[in-house]
N, C-alpha and C. Protein backbone atom coordinates (compact mmCIF):
# COMPACT_ATOMS: atom_id res chain seq x y z
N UNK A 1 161.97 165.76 138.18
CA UNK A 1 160.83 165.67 139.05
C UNK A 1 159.59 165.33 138.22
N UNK A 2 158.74 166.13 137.63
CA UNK A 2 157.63 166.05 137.19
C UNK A 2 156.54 165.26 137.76
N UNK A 3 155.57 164.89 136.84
CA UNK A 3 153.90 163.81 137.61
C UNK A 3 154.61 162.66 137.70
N UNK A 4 154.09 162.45 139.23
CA UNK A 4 153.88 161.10 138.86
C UNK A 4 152.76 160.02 138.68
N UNK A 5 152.66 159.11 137.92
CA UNK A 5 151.47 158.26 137.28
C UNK A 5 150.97 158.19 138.67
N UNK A 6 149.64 158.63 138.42
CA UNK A 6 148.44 157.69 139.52
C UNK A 6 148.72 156.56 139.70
N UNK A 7 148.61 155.76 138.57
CA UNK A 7 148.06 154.18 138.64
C UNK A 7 149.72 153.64 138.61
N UNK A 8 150.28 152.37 139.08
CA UNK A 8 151.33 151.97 139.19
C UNK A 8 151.63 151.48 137.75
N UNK A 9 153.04 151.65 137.04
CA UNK A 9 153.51 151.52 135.71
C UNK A 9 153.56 149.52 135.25
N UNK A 10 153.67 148.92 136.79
CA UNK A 10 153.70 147.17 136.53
C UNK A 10 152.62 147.06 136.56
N UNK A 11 152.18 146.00 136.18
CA UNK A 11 150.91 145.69 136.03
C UNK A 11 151.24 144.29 137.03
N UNK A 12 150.17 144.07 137.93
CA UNK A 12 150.19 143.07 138.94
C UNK A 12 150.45 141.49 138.47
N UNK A 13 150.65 140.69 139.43
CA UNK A 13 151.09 139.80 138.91
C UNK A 13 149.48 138.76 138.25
N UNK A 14 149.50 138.10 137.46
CA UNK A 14 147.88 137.53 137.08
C UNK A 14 147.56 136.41 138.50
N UNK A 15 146.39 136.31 138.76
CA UNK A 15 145.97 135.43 139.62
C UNK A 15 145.08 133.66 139.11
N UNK A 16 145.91 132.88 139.46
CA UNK A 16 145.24 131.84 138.63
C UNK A 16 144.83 130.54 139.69
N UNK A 17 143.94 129.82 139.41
CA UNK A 17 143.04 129.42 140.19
C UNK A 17 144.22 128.38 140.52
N UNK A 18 144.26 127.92 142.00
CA UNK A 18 145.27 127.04 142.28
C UNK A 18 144.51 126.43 143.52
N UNK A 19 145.21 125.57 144.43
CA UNK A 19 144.88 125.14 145.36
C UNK A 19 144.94 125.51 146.71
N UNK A 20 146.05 126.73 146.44
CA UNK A 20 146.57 127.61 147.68
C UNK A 20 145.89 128.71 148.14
N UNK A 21 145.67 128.48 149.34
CA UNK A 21 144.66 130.32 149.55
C UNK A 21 145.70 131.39 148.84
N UNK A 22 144.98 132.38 148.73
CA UNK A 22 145.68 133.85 148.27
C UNK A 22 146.18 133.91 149.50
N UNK A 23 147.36 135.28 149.13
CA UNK A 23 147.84 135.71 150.48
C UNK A 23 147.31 136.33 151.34
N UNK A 24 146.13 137.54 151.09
CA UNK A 24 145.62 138.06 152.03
C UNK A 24 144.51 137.27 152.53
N UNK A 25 144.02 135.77 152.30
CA UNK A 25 142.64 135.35 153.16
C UNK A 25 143.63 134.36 154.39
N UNK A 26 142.53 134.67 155.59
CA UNK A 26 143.02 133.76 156.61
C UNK A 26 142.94 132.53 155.94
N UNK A 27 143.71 131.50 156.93
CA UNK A 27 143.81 130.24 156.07
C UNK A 27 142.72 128.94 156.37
N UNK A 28 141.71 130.03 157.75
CA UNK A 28 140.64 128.77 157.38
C UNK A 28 139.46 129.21 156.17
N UNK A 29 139.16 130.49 155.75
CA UNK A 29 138.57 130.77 154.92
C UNK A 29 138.73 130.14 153.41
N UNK A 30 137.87 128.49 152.84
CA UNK A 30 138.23 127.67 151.73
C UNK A 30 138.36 129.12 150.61
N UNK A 31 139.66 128.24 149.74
CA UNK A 31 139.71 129.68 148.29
C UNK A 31 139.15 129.78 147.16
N UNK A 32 138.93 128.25 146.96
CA UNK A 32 138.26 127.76 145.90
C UNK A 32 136.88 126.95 146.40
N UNK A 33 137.01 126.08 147.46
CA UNK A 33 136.04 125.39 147.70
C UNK A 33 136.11 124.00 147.31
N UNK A 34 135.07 122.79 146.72
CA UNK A 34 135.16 121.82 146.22
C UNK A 34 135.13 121.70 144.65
N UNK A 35 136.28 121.30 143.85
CA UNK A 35 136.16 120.66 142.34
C UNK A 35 134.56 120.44 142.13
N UNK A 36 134.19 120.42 141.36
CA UNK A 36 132.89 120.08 140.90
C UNK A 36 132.93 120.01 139.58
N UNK A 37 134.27 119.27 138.68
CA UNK A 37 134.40 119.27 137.43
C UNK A 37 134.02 117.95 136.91
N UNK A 38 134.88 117.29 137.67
CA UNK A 38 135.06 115.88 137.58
C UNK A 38 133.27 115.04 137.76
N UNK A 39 132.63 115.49 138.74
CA UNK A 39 131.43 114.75 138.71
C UNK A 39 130.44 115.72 137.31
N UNK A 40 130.84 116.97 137.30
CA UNK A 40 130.01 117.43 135.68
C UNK A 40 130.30 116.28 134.78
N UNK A 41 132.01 115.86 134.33
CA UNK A 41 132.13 115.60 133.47
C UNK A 41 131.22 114.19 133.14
N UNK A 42 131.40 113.30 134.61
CA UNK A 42 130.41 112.06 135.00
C UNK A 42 129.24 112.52 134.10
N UNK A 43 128.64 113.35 134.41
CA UNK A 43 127.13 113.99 134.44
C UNK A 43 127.03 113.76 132.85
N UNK A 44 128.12 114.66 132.48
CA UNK A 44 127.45 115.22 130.52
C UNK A 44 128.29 114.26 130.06
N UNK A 45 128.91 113.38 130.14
CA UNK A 45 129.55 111.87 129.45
C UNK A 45 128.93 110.82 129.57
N UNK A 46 127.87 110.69 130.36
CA UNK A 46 127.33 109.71 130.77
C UNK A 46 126.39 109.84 129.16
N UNK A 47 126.78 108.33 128.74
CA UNK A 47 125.81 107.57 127.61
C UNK A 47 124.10 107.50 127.37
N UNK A 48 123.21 108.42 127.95
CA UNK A 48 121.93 107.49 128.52
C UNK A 48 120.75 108.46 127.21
N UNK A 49 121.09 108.62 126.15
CA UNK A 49 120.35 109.03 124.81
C UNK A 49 120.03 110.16 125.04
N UNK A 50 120.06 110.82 125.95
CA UNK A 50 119.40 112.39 126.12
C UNK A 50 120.55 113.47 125.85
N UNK A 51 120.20 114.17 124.92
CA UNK A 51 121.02 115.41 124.58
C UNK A 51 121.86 116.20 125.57
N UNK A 52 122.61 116.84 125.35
CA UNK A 52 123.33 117.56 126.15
C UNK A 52 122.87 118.39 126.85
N UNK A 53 122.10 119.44 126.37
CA UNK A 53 120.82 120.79 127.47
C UNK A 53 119.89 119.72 127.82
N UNK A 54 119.77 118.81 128.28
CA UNK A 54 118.93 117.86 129.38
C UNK A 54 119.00 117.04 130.06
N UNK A 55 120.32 117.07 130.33
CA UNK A 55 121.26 115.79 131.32
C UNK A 55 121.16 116.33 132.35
N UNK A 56 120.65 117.32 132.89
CA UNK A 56 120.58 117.68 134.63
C UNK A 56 119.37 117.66 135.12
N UNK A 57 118.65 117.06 134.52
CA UNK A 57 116.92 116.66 135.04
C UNK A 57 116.15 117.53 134.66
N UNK A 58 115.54 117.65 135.76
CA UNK A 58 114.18 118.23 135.94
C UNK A 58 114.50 119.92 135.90
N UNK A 59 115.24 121.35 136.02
CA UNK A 59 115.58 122.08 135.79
C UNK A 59 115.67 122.17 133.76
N UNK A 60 116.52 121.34 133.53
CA UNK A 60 116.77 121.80 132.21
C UNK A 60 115.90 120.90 131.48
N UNK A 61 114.40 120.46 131.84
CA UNK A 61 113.48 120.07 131.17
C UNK A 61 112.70 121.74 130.89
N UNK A 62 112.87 121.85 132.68
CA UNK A 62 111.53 123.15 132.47
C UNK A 62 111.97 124.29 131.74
N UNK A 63 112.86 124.73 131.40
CA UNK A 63 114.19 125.69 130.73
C UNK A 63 113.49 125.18 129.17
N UNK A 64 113.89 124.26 128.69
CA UNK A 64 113.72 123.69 127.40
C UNK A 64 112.39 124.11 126.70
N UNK A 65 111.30 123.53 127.97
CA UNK A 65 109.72 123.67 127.42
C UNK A 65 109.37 124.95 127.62
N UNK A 66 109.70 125.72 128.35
CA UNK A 66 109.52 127.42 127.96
C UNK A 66 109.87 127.99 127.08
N UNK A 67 111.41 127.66 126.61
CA UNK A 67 111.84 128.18 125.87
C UNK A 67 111.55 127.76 124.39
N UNK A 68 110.75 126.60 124.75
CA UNK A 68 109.75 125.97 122.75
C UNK A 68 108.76 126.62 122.79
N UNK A 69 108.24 127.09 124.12
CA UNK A 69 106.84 127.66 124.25
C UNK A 69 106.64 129.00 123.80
N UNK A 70 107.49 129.72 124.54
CA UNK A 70 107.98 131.44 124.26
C UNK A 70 108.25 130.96 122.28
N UNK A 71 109.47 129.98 121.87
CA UNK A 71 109.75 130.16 120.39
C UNK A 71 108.16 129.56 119.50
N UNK A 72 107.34 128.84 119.71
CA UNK A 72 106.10 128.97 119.29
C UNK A 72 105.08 129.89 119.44
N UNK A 73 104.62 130.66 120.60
CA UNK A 73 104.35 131.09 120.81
C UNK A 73 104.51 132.68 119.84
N UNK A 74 105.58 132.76 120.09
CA UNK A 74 106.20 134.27 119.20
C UNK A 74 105.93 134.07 117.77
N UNK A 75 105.97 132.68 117.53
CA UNK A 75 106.12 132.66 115.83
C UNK A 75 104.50 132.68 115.50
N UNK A 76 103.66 132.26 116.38
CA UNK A 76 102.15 132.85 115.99
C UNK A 76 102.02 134.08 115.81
N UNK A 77 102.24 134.48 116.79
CA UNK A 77 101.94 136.09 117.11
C UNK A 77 102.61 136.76 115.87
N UNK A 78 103.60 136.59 115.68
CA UNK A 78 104.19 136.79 114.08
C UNK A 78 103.19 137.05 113.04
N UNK A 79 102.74 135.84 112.89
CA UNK A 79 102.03 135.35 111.78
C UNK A 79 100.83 135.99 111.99
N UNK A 80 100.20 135.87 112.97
CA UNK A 80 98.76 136.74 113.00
C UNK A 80 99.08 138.34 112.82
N UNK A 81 100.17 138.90 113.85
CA UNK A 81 99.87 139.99 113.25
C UNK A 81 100.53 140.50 111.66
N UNK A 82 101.66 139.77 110.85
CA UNK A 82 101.68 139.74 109.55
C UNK A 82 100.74 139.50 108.97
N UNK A 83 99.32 138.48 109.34
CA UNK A 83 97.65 138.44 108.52
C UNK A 83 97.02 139.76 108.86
N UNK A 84 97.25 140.64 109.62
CA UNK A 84 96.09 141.60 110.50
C UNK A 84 97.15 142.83 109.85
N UNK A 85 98.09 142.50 109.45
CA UNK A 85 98.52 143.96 108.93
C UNK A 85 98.55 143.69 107.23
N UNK A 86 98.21 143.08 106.63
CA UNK A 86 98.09 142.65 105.28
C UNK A 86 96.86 142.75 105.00
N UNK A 87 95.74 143.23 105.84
CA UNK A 87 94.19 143.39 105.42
C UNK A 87 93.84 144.99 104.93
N UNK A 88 93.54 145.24 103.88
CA UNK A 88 93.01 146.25 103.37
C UNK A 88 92.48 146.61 104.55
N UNK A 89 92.22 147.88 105.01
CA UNK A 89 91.52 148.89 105.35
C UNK A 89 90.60 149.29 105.68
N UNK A 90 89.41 149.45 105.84
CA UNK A 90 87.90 150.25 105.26
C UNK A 90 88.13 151.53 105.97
N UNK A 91 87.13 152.25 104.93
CA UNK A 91 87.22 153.44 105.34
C UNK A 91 86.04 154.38 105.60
């Protein structure tokens, strides 16, 4: 007799992204929805000189220039307060 395990000893089967609804969703509920790989890949293969973090326009412009702004920005503030804590004293 003894315990028995809470949790079940198999471990379930893995679930991997397919084309088929799961078993428990009704079957008009989409499971995955639409691919959206194939037009990325269009997107970030496409030849047109612009780096990779800026091939989706106007989003990953404004992303970019904040994020030079915030990394300049910080590196002043650095620097001033490394000058403002390097000043002698008075007393």
């Amino acid at each position: 007799q003894g315990l028995k395990p809470l949790v079940p000893t198999e471990s379930p089967d893995p679930i991997f992204g397919t084309s088929k609804p799961a078993p428990g969703l009704p079957a008009t509920d989409p499971f995955l929805g639409t691919n959206k790989v194939p037009d990325l890949q269009k997107t970030f293969q496409r030849s047109d000189g612009l780096p990779i973090h800026l091939k989706r326009g106007y989003p990953d412009r404004m992303l970019y220039r904040t994020t030079m702004a915030l990394t300049i920005g910080g590196t002043i503030y650095c620097l001033v307060a490394l000058y403002i804590a390097s000043q002698p004293k008075n007393q």
